[in-house]
Protein backbone atom coordinates (compact mmCIF):
# COMPACT_ATOMS: atom_id res chain seq x y z
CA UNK A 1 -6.21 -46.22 -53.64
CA UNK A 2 -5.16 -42.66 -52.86
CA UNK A 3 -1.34 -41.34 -53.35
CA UNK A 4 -0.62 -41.41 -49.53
CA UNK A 5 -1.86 -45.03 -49.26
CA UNK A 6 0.44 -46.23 -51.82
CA UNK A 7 3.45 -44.26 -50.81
CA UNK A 8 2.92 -46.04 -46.88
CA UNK A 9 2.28 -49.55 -48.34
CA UNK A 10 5.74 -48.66 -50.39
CA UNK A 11 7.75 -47.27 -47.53
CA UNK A 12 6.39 -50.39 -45.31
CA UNK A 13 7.53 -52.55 -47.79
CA UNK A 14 10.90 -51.03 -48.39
CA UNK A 15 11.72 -51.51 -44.66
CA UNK A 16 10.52 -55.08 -44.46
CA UNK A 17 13.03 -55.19 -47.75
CA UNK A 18 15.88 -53.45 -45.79
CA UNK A 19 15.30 -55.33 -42.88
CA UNK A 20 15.32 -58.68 -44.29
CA UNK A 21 18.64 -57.92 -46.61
CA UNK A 22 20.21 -56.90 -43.40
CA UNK A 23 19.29 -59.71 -41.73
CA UNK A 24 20.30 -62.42 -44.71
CA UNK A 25 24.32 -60.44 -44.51
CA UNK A 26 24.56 -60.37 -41.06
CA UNK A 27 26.56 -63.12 -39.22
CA UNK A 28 24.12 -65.24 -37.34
CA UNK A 29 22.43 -69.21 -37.42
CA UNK A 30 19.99 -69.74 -39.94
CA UNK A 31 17.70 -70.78 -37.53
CA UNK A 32 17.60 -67.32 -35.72
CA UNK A 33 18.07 -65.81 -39.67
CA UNK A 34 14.76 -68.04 -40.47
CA UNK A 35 12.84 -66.79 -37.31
CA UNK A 36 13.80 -63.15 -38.13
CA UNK A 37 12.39 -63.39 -41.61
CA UNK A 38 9.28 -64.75 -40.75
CA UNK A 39 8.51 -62.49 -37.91
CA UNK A 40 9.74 -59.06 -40.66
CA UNK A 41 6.83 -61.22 -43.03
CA UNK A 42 4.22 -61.25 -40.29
CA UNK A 43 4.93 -57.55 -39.58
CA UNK A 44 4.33 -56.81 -43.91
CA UNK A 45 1.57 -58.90 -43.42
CA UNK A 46 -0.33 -56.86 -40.31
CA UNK A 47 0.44 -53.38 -42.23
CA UNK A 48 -1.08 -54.62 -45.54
CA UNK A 49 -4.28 -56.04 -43.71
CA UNK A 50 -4.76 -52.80 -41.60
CA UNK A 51 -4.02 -50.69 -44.86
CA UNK A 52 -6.54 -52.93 -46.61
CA UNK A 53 -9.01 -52.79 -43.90
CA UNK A 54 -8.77 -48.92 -43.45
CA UNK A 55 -9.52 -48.93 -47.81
CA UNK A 56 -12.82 -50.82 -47.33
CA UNK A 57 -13.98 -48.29 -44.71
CA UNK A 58 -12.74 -45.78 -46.80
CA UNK A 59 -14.70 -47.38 -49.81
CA UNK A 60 -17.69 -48.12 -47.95
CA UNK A 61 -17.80 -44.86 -46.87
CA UNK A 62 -17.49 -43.11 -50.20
CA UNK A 63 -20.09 -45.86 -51.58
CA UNK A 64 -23.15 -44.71 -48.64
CA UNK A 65 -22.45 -41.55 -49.35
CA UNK A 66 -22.98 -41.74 -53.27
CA UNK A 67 -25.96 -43.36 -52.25
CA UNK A 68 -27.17 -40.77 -50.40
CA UNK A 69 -26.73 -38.40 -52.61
CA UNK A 70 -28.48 -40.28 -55.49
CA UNK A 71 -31.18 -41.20 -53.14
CA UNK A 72 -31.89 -37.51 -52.87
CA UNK A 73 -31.37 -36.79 -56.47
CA UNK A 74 -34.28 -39.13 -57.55
């Protein structure tokens, strides 16, 4: 995975971090603390797929074009 990759994945997770540390000290039901959570989780969850998803094009990508280039070679 390139630098930039890891460095978003990183910052994403660092402000699902923040966000759930604020929400576990702030005054409010557990219920509604619960909900907020899980929704911060889902969010971590959407970036890492589309992060994931953008890496496999990115590999597939890289892999035809190896391909290519060896088909030519031979």
């Amino acid at each position: 995975m390139n630098t930039i990759g890891k460095i978003a994945i990183a910052a994403a997770a660092g402000v699902v971090a923040g966000a759930v540390a604020g929400i576990l000290f702030a005054p409010d039901k557990g219920e509604n603390t619960r909900k907020k959570i899980m929704d911060s989780g889902k969010k971590l969850t959407d970036t890492v797929k589309g992060k994931l998803d953008g890496l496999k094009v990115n590999v597939r990508g890289k892999a035809e074009s190896v391909k290519e280039e060896m088909g030519e070679l031979v």
